[in-house]
Protein backbone atom coordinates (compact mmCIF):
# COMPACT_ATOMS: atom_id res chain seq x y z
CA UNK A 1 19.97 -12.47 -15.16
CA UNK A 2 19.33 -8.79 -15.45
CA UNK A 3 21.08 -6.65 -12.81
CA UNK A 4 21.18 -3.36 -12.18
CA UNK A 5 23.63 -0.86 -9.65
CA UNK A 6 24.89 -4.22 -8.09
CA UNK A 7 22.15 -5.75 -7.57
CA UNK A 8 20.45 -9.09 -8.86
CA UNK A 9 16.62 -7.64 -10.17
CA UNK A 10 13.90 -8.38 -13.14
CA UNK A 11 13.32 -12.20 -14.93
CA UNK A 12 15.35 -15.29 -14.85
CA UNK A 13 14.87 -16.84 -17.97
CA UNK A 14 16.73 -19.82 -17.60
CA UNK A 15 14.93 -21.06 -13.97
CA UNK A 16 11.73 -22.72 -14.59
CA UNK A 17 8.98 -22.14 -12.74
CA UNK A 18 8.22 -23.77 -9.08
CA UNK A 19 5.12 -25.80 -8.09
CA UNK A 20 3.43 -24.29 -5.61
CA UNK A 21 4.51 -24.50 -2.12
CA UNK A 22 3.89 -27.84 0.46
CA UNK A 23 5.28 -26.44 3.76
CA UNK A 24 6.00 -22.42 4.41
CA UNK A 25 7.58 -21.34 7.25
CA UNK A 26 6.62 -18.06 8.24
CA UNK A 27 8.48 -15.67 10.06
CA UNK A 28 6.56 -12.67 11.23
CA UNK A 29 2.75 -13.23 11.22
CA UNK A 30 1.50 -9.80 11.60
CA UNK A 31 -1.00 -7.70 9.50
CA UNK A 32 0.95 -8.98 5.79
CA UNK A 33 2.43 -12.85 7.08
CA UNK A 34 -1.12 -13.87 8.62
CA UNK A 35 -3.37 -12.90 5.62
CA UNK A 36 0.15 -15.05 3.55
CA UNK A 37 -0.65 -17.70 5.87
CA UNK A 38 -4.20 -17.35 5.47
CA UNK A 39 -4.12 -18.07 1.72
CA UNK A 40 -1.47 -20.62 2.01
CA UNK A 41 -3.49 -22.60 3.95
CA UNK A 42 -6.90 -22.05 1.90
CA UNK A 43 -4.69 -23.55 -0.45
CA UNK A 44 -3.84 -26.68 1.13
CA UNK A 45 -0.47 -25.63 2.02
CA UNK A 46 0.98 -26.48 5.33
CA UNK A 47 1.85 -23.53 7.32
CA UNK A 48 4.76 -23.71 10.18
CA UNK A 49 5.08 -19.71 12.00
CA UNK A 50 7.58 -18.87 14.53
CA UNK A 51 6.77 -17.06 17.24
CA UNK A 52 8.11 -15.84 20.41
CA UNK A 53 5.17 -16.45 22.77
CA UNK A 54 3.66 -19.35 23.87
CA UNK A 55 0.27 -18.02 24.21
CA UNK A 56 0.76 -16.62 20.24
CA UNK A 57 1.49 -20.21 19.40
CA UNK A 58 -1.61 -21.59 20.89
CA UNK A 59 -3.63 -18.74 18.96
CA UNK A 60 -1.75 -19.76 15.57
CA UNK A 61 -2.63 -23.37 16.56
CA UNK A 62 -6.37 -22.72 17.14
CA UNK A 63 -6.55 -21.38 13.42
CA UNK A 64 -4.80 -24.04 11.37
CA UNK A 65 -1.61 -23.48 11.30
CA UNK A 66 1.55 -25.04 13.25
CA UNK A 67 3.70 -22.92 15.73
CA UNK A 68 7.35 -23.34 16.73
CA UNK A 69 8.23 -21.18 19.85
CA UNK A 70 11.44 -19.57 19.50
CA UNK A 71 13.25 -16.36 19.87
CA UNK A 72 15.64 -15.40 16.86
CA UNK A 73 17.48 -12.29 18.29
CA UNK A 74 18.21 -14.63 21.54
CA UNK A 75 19.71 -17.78 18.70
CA UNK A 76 17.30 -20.22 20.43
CA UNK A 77 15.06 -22.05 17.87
CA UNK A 78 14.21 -25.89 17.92
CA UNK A 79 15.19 -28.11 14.93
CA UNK A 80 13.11 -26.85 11.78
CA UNK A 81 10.75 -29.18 9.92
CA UNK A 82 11.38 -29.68 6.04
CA UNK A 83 9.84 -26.79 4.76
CA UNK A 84 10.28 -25.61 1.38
CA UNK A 85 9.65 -22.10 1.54
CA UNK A 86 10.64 -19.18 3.70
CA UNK A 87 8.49 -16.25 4.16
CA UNK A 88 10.06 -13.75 6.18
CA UNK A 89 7.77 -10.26 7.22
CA UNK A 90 9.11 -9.22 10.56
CA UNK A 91 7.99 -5.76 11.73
CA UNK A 92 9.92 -3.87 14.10
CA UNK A 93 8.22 -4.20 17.66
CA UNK A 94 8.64 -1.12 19.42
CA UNK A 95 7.26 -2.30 22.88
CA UNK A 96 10.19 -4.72 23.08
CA UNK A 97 13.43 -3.52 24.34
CA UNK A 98 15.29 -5.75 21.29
CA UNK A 99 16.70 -3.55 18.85
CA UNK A 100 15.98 -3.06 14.88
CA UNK A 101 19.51 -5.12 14.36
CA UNK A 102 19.25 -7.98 16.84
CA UNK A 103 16.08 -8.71 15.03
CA UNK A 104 16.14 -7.76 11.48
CA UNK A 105 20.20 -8.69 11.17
CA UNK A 106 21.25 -10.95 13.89
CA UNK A 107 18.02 -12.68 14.15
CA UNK A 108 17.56 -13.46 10.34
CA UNK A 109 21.44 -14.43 10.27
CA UNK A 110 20.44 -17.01 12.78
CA UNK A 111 17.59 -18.54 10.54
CA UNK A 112 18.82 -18.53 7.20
CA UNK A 113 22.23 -21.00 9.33
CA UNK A 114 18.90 -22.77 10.76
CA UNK A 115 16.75 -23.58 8.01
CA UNK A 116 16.82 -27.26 6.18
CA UNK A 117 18.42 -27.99 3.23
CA UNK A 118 14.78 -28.90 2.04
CA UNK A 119 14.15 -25.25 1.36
CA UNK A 120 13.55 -24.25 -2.21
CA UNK A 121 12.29 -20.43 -1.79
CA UNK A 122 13.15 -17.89 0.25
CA UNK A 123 10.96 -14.28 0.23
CA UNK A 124 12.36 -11.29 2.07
CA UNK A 125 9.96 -8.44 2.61
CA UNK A 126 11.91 -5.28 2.89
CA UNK A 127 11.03 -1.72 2.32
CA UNK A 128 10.95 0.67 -0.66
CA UNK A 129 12.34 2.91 2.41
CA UNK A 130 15.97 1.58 1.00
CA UNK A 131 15.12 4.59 -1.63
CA UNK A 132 16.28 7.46 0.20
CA UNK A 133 15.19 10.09 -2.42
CA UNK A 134 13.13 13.29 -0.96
CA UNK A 135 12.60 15.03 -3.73
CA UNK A 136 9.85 13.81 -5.96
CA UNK A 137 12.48 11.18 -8.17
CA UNK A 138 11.01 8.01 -9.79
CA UNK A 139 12.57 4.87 -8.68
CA UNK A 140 12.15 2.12 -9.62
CA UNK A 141 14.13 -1.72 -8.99
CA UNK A 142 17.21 -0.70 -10.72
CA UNK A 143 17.59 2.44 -8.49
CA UNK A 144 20.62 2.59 -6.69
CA UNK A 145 19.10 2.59 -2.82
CA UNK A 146 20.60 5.14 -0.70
CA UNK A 147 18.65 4.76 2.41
CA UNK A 148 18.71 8.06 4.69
CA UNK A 149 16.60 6.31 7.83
CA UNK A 150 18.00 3.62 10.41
CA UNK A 151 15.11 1.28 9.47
CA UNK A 152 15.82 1.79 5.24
CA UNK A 153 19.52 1.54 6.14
CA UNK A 154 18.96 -2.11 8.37
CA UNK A 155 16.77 -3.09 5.78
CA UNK A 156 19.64 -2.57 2.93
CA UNK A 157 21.95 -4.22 5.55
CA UNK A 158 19.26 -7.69 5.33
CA UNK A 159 18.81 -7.52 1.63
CA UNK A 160 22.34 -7.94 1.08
CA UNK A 161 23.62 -10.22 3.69
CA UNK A 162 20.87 -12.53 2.14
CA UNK A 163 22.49 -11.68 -1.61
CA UNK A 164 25.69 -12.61 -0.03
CA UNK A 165 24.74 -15.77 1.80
CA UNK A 166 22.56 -17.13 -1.75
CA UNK A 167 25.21 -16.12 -4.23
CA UNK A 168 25.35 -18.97 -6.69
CA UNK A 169 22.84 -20.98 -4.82
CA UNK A 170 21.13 -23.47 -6.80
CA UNK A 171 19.03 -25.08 -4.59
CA UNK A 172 17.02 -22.20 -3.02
CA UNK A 173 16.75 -18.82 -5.05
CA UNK A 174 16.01 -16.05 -2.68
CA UNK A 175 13.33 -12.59 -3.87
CA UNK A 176 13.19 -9.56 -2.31
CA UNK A 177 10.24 -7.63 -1.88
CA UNK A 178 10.61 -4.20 -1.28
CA UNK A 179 6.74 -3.24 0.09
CA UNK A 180 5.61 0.39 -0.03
CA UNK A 181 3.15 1.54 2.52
CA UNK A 182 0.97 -1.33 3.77
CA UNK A 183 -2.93 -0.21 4.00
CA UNK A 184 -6.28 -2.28 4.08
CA UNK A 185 -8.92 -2.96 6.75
CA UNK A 186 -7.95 -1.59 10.43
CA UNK A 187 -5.11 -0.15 9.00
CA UNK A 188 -5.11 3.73 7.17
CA UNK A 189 -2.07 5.24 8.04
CA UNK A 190 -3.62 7.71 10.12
CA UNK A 191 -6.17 7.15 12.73
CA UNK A 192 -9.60 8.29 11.16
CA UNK A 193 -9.79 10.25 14.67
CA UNK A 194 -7.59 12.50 13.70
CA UNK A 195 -9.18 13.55 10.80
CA UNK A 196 -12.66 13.61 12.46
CA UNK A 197 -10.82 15.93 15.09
CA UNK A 198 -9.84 17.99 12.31
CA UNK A 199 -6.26 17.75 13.21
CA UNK A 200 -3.10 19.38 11.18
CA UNK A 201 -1.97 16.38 9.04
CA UNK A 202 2.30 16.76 9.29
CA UNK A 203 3.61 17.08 5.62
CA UNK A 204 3.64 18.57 2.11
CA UNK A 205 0.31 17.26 0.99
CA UNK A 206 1.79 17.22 -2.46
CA UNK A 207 4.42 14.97 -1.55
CA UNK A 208 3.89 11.52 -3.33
CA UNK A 209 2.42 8.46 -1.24
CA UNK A 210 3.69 5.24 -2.43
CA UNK A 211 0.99 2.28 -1.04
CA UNK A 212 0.26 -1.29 -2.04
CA UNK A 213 -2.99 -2.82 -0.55
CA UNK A 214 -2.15 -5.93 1.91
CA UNK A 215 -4.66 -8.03 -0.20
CA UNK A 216 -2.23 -7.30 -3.37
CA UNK A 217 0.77 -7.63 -1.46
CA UNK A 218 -0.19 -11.18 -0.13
CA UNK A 219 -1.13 -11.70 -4.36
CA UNK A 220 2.55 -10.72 -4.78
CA UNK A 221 4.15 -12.86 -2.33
CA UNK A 222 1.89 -15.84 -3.28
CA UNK A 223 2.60 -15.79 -6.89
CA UNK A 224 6.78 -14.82 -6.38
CA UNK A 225 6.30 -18.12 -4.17
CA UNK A 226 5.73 -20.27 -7.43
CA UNK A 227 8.07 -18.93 -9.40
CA UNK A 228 11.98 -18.33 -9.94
CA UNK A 229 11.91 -15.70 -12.27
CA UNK A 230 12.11 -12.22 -10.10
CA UNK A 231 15.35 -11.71 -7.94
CA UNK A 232 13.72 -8.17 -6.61
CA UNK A 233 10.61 -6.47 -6.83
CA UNK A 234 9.10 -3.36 -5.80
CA UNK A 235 5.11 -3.85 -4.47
CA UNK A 236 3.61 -0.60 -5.01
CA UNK A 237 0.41 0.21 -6.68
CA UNK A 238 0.56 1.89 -10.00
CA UNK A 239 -1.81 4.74 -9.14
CA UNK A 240 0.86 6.43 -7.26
CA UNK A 241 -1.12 9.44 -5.11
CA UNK A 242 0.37 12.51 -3.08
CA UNK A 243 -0.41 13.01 0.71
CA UNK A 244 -3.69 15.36 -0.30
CA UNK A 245 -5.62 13.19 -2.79
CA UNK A 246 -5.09 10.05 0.04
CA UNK A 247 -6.36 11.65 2.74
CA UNK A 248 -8.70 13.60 1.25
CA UNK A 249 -10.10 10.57 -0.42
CA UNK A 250 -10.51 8.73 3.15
CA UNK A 251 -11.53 12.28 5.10
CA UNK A 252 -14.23 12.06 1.50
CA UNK A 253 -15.01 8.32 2.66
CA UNK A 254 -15.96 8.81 6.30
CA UNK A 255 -17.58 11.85 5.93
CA UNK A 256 -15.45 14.67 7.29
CA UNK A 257 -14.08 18.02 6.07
CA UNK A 258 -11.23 17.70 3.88
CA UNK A 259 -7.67 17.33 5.68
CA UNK A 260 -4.90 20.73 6.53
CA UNK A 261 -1.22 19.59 6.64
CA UNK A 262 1.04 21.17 8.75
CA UNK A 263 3.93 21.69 5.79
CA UNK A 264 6.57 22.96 8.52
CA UNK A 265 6.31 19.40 9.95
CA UNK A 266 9.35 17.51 9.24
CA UNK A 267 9.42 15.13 5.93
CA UNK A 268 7.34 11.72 6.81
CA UNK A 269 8.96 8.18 7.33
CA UNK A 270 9.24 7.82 3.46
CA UNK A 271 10.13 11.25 2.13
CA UNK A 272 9.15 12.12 -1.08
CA UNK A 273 9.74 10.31 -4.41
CA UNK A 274 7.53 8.04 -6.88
CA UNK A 275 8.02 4.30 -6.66
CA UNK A 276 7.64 2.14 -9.26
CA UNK A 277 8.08 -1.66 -10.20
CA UNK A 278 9.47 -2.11 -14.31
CA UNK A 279 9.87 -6.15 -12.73
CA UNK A 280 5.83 -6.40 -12.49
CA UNK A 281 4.86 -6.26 -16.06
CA UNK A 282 7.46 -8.86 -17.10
CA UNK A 283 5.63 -10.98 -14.10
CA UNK A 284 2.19 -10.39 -15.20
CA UNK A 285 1.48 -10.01 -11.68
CA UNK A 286 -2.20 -8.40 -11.17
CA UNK A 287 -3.19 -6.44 -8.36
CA UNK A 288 -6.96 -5.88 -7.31
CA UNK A 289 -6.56 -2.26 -5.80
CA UNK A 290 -4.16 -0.99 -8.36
CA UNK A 291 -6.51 1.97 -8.03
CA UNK A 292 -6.19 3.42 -4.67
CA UNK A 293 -8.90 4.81 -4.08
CA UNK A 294 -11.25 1.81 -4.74
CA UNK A 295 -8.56 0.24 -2.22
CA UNK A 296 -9.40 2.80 0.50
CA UNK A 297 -12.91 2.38 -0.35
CA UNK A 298 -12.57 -1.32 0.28
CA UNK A 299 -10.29 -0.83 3.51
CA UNK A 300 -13.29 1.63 4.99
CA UNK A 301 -16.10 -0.96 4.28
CA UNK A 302 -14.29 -3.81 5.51
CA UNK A 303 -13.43 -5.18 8.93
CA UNK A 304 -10.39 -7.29 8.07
């Protein structure tokens, strides 16, 4: 296993490869877990999501998929079914009064004691925000993270509680993906209002803006699914752009005057530094909008 700073990343040679899944259990079915869930199930995969609301559960119903009602954070959760892979892509919900750490730490310490022994895979989707670097450093999966926000540092927290709790697991091998910016249809970053408005963008706009397109990122978690071989991996495009060329690529897109930043605005959730993934190429992973503009072009045109 090749490690690097501590930490379990890059190819497992000595794990064969997994078939692909027969029952996922998804936890978080937002913008990234319900296009995962999507595929899965295009697939013929059986898809099992947990949800806290009872009306959610009759929506995830209505489009193929199973729903167990259950609230993490609270430790209330009925008896799993035998799954055999995790997927795990919970957001933080602001409108809640539950906090980053009763969700993302207590709540996911509560599933992985919960889940059967049936379960073969399990993907964590963290955040390259665990790279606290601000000023324009390439990372990369061997990169020692030094997270400088609460949400980088409770992600860290989660990555290695679940290193801690698989240590010398056989059964169930655990990958982390650490996802940079998530874009695609209905979600830019920035409200295309604001840039019709002509409003001061905050930020250097030659600061660098790490992205992956959700359409790749599902690709990623889909293919890690099958497959042993990558303990970590950073999703990020290869065509890394700075602030400028991405939003004057979408202000070029929609038909509006090229963007002003506000540079005396404080650094953006994801300060400044290059990310990049040296685990991809030995994966032969492929992503469709490695180019990001054609990806913006693609989120613009599209309506999901």
């Amino acid at each position: 296993m090749v490690s690097g700073s501590g930490t379990s990343v890059g190819v497992v040679s000595d794990l064969a490869s997994l078939k692909n899944p027969v029952h996922v259990l998804i936890v978080g079915c937002g913008y990234l877990g319900h296009r995962a869930a999507e595929r899965w199930r295009r697939m013929g995969v059986r898809v099992s999501v947990i949800t806290r609301s009872a009306t959610k559960a009759s929506e995830l119903v209505r489009a193929g998929f199973d729903s167990i009602v259950g609230d993490l954070a609270a430790g209330e959760l009925p008896s799993l079914p035998e799954i055999d892979t995790v997927l795990w892509s919970v957001g933080f919900d602001r409108s809640t009064e539950q906090s980053r750490e009763s969700v993302w730490i207590d709540g996911l310490r509560y599933l992985v004691q919960q889940v059967p022994s049936t379960v073969r895979r399990f993907l964590y989707v963290s955040s390259t925000g665990v790279y606290g670097q601000t000023s324009g450093e390439v990372v990369d999966e061997f990169t020692e993270p030094q997270p400088t926000t609460a949400s980088g540092q409770c992600c860290l927290q989660a990555e290695k509680m679940l290193q801690s709790f698989y240590a010398g697991e056989s059964s169930c091998s655990l990958t982390i993906l650490r996802l940079a910016g998530l874009y695609g249809p209905g979600r830019l970053l920035r409200r295309v209002s604001d840039l019709q408005g002509g409003k001061r963008l905050p930020g250097n706009a030659n600061s660098s803006l790490n992205l992956i397109h959700v359409d790749d990122a599902v690709t990623a978690v889909a293919d890690v699914a099958c497959r042993r071989d990558a303990a970590l991996l950073n999703v990020v495009n290869t065509g890394t752009l700075t602030r400028g060329e991405y939003y004057g690529e979408l202000a070029r897109l929609i038909g509006v005057p090229a963007p002003v930043f506000d540079e005396s605005a404080p650094i953006m959730r994801g300060g400044n530094k290059r990310v990049v993934s040296v685990v991809r190429e030995s994966l032969s992973l492929v992503y469709r909008f490695d180019d990001v503009r054609t990806g913006l072009q693609d989120a613009v045109n599209r309506k999901r």
